[in-house]
Protein backbone atom coordinates (compact mmCIF):
# COMPACT_ATOMS: atom_id res chain seq x y z
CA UNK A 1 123.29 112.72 82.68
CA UNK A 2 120.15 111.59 84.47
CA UNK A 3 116.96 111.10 82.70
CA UNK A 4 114.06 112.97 83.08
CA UNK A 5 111.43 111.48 85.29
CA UNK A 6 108.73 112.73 83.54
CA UNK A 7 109.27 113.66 80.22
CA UNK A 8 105.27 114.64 79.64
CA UNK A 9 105.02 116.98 82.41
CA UNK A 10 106.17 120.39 81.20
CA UNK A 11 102.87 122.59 82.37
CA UNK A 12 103.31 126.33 81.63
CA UNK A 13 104.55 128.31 84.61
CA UNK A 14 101.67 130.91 85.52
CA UNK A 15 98.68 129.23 83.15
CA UNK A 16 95.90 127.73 85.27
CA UNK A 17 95.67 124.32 83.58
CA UNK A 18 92.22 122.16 84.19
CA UNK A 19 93.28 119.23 85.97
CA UNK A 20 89.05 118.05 86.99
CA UNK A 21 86.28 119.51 87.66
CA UNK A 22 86.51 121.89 89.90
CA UNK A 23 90.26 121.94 90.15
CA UNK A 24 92.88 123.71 88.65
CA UNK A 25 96.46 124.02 89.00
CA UNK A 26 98.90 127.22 88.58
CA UNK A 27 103.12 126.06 88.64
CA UNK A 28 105.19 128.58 90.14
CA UNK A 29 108.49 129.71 88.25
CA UNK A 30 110.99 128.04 90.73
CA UNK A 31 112.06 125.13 88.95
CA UNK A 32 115.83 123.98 90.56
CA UNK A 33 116.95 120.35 91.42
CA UNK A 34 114.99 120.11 94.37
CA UNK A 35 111.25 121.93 93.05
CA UNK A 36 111.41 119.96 89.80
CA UNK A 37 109.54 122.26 87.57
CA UNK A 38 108.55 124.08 90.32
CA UNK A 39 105.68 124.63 93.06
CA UNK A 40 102.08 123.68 92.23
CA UNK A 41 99.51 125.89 93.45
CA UNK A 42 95.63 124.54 93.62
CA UNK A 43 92.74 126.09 93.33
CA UNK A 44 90.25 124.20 94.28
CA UNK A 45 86.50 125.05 93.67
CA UNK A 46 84.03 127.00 91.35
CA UNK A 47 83.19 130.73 92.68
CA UNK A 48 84.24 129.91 95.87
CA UNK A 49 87.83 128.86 96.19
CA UNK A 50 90.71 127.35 98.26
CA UNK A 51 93.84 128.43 97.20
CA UNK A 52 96.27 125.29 98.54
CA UNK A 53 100.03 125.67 98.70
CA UNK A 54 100.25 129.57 97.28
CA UNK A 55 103.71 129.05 96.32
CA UNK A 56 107.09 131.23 96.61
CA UNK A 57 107.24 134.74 97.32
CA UNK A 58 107.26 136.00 93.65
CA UNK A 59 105.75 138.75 92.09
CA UNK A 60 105.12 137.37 89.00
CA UNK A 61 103.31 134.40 90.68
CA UNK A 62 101.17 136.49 92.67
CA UNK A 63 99.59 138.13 89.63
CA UNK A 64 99.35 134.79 87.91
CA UNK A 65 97.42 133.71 90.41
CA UNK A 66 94.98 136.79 91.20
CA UNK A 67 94.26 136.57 87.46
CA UNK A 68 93.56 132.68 87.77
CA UNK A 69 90.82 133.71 90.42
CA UNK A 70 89.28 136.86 88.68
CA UNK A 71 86.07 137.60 90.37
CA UNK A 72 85.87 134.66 92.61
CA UNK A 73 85.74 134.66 96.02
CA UNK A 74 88.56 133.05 98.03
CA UNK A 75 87.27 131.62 101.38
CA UNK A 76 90.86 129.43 102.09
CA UNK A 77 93.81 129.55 101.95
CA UNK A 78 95.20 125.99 102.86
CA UNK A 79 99.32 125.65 103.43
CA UNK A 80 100.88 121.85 103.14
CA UNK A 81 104.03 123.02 105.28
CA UNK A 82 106.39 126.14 106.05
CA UNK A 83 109.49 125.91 102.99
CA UNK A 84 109.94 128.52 101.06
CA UNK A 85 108.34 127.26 98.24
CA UNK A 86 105.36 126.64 99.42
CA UNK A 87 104.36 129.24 102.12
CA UNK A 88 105.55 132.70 102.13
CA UNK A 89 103.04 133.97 99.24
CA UNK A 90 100.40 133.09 101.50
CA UNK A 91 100.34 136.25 103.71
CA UNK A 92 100.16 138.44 100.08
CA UNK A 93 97.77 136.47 98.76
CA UNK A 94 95.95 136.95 101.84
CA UNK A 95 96.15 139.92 101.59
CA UNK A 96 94.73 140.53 97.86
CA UNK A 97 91.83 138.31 98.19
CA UNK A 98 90.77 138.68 102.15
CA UNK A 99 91.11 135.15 103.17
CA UNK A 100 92.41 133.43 105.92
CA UNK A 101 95.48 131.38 106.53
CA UNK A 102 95.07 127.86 107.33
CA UNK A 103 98.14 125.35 108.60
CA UNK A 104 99.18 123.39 111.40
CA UNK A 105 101.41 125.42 113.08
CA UNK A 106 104.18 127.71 112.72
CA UNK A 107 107.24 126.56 110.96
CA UNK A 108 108.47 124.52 114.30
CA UNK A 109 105.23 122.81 115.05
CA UNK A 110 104.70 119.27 114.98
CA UNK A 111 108.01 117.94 115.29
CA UNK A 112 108.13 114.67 117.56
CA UNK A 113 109.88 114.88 120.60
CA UNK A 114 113.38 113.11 119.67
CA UNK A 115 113.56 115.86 117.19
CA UNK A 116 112.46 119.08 119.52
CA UNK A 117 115.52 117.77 121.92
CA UNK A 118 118.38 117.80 118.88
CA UNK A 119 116.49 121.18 117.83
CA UNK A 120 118.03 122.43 120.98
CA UNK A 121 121.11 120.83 120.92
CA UNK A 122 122.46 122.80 117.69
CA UNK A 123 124.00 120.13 116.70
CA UNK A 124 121.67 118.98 114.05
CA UNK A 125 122.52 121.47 111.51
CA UNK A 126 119.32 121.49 108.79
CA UNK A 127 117.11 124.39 108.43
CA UNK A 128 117.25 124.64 104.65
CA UNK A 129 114.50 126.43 102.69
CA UNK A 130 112.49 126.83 106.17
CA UNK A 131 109.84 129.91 105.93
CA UNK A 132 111.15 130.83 109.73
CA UNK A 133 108.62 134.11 109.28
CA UNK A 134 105.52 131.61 108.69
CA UNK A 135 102.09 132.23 110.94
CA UNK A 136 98.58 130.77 110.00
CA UNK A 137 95.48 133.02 110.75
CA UNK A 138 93.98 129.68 111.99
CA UNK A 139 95.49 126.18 113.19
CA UNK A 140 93.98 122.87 111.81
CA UNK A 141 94.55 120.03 114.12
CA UNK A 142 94.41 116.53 112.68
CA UNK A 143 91.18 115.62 111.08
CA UNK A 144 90.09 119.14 111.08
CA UNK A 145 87.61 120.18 108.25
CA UNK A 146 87.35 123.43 105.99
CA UNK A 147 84.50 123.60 103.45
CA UNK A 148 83.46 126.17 100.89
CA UNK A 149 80.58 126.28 98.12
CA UNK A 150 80.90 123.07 96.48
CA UNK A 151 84.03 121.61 98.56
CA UNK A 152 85.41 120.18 101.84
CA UNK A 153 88.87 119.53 102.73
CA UNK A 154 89.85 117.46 105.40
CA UNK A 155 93.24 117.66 106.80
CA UNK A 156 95.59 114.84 107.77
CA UNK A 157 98.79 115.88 109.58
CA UNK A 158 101.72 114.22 108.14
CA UNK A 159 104.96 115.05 109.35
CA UNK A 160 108.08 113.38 108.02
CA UNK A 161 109.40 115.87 105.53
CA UNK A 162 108.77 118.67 107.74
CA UNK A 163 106.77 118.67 111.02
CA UNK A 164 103.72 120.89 110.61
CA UNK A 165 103.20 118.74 107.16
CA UNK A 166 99.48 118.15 106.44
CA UNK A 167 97.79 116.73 103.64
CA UNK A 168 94.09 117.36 102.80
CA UNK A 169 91.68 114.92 101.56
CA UNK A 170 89.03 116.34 99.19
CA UNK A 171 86.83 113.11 98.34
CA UNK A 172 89.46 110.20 97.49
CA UNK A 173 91.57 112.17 96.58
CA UNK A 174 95.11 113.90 98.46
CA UNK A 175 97.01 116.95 98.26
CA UNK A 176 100.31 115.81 99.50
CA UNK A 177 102.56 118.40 99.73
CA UNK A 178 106.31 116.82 99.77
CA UNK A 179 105.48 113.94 101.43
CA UNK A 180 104.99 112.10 98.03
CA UNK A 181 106.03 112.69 94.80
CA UNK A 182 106.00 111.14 91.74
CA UNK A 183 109.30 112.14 90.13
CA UNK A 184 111.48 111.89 93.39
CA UNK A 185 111.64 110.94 96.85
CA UNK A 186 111.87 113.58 99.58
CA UNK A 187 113.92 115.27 101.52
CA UNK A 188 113.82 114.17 104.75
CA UNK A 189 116.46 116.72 107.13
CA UNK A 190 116.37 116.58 110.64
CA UNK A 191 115.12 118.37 112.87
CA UNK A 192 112.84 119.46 110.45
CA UNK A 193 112.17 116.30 108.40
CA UNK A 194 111.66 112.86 110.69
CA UNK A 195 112.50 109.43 108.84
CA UNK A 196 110.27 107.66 111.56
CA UNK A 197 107.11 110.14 111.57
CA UNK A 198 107.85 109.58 107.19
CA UNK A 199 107.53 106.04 107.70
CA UNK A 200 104.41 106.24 109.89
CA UNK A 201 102.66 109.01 107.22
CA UNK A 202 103.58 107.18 104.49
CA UNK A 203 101.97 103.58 106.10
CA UNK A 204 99.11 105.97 107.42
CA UNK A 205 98.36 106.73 103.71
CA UNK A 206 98.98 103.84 102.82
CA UNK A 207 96.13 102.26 104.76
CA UNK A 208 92.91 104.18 102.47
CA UNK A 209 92.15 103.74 98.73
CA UNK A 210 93.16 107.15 97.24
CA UNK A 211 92.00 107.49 93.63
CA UNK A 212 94.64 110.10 92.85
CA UNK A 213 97.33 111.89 94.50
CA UNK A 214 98.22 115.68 94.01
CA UNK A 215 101.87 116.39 94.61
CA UNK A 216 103.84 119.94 95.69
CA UNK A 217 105.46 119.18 92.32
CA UNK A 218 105.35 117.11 89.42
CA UNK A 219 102.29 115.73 87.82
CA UNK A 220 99.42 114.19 89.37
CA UNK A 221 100.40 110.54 90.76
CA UNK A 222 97.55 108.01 89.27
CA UNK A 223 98.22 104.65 91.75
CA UNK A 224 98.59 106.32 95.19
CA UNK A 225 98.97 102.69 96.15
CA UNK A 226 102.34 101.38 93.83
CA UNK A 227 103.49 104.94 94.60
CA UNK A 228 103.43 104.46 98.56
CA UNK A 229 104.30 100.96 98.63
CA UNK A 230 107.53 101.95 96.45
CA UNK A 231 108.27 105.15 98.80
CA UNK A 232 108.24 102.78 101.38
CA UNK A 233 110.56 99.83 99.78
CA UNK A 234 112.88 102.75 98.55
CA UNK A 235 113.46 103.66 102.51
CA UNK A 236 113.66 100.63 103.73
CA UNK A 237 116.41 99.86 100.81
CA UNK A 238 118.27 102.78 102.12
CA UNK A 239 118.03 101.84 105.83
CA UNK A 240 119.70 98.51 104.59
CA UNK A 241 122.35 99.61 102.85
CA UNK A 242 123.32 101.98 105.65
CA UNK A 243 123.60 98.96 107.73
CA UNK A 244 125.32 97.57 105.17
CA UNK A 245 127.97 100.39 104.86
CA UNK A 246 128.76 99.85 108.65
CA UNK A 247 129.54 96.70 108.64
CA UNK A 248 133.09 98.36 107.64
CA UNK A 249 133.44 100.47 110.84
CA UNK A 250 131.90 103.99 111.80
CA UNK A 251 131.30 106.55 109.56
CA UNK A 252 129.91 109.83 109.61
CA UNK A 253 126.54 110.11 107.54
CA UNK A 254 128.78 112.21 104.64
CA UNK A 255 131.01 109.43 104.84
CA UNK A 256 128.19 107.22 104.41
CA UNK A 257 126.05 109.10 101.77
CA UNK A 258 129.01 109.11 99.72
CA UNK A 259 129.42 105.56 99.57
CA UNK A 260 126.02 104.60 99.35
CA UNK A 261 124.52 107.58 96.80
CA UNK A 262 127.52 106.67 93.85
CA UNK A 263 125.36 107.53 91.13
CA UNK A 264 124.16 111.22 92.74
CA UNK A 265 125.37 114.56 91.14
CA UNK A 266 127.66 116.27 93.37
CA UNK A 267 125.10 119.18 93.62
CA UNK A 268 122.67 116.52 95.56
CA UNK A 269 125.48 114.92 97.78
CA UNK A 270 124.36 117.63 100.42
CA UNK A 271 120.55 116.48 100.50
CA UNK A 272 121.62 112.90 100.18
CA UNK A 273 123.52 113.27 103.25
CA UNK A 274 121.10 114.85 105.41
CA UNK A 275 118.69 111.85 104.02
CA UNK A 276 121.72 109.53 105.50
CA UNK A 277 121.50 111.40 108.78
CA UNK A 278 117.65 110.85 109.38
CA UNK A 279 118.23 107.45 108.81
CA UNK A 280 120.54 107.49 111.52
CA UNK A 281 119.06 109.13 113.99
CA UNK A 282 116.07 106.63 113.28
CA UNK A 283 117.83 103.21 113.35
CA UNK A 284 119.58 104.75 116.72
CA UNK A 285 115.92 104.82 118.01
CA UNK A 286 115.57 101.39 117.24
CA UNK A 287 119.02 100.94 118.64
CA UNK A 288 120.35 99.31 116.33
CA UNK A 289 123.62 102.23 115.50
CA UNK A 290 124.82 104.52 118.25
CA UNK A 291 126.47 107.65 118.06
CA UNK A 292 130.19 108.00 119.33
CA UNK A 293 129.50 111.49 120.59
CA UNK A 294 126.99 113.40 121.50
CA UNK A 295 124.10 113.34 118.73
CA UNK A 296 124.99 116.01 115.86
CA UNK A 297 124.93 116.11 112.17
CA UNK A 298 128.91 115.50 112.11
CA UNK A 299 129.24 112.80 114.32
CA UNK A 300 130.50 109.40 113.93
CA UNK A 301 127.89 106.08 114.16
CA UNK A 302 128.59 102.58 114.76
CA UNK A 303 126.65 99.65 114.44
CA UNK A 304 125.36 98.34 118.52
């Protein structure tokens, strides 16, 4: 049975819990293996708010939320990236409260241009939890600002776990979406997720003094820093023992995942693999493992 990564963070799904001044956070009730307790929505502000990450297309969320803004005006609504558990509650909410929809793109913007060619392959498989229907009212562009009474977010586009990923800076601190997370690593699925666009966000990050970051789920992660730098070691680890795995002749990244993920429930195996895969397709950028085929999620890779 595996532990609990953190045991202290049980919020109440639907109560808008005080996290500081001026912010507040609202969990969605979508807890499964891969939301953790589920979606955190932020609102962000005092009389005039930014709604960030509205969360899953759920009633009962919806409500919790209008009540959580009462009379306040809502001037933004900010999206971290197109999954279902984070966008589709946005055009509702909209909606209700008469704001606009902020993101980078559509659900198949940003993605680098390795990833737009398997795309149209078909080959690559992936897809999961994408919000296909997803549309912004307006597009923020890297370092694009949005500002209300009281508040300014600046956005930071940070694809890796999904191409149209941003993150927005308010002060020092980060909303991060999925790119980090405090009680898990991320999904990273091509076409839609990038291991080498991850790398670069994550070292991107990385490079400013964050006092706190502010996940798409889990608690709040308090050394931005230790949590990077270990995000980063944890890949590279991977990468490495991927390597390692082919020193025994190809494999197909199930093959692989299987050998290399020994302690993962079978539930996760498919996730795992698809992690496997994006490490493929990134060390055969680097050329360092080939495909023996055309490039496809089933395919067999070999060390060059």
């Amino acid at each position: 049975m595996m532990q609990d990564p953190q045991r202290d963070f049980h919020p109440i799904p639907g109560h808008a819990e005080t996290l500081a001044p001026g912010l507040r956070r609202v969990l969605a009730p979508n807890p499964s293996p891969m939301t953790f307790r589920g979606t955190n929505t932020y609102l962000l502000g005092d009389g005039d708010l930014a709604v960030i990450d509205p969360g899953p297309e759920k009633a009962e969320h919806l409500n919790a939320l209008l009540q959580a803004i009462g009379a306040d005006r809502v001037s933004a609504i900010l999206v971290t990236h197109a999954h279902v558990d984070h966008s589709p509650l946005a055009r509702a909410l909209s909606e209700r409260v008469d704001a606009p929809v902020y993101a980078f793109s559509d659900a198949f913007g940003g993605r680098s241009a390795v990833m737009q060619q398997l795309a149209a392959s078909g080959l690559m498989g992936g897809g999961e939890g994408v919000d296909a229907a997803f549309m912004p009212d307006i597009r923020l562009a890297d370092g694009d600002t949005v500002s209300g009474t009281g508040w300014s977010l600046r956005a930071i586009h940070t694809p890796g776990h999904f191409g149209n990923h941003l993150s927005f800076a308010w002060n020092d601190a980060l909303f991060c979406g999925d790119l980090v997370m405090g009680w898990a690593s991320s999904l990273v699925s091509p076409p839609d997720g990038d291991l080498t666009d991850f790398m670069a966000s994550c070292a991107r990050l990385r490079s400013t003094e964050w006092s706190v970051l502010h996940s798409g789920h889990g608690a709040p992660i308090p050394n931005p820093a230790a949590r990077l730098d270990w995000l980063i070691t944890h890949r590279l680890s991977r990468e490495a023992a991927v390597l390692d795995a082919l020193q025994s002749g190809p494999a197909t990244s199930a093959t692989l995942a299987a050998r290399i993920y020994t302690d993962t429930p079978p539930a996760l195996l498919p996730a795992a693999t698809r992690n496997v895969l994006a490490h493929l397709i990134d060390l055969n950028g680097k050329i360092r493992v080939a495909p023996m085929g055309p490039l496809g999620a089933d395919v067999q890779f070999a060390l060059t």
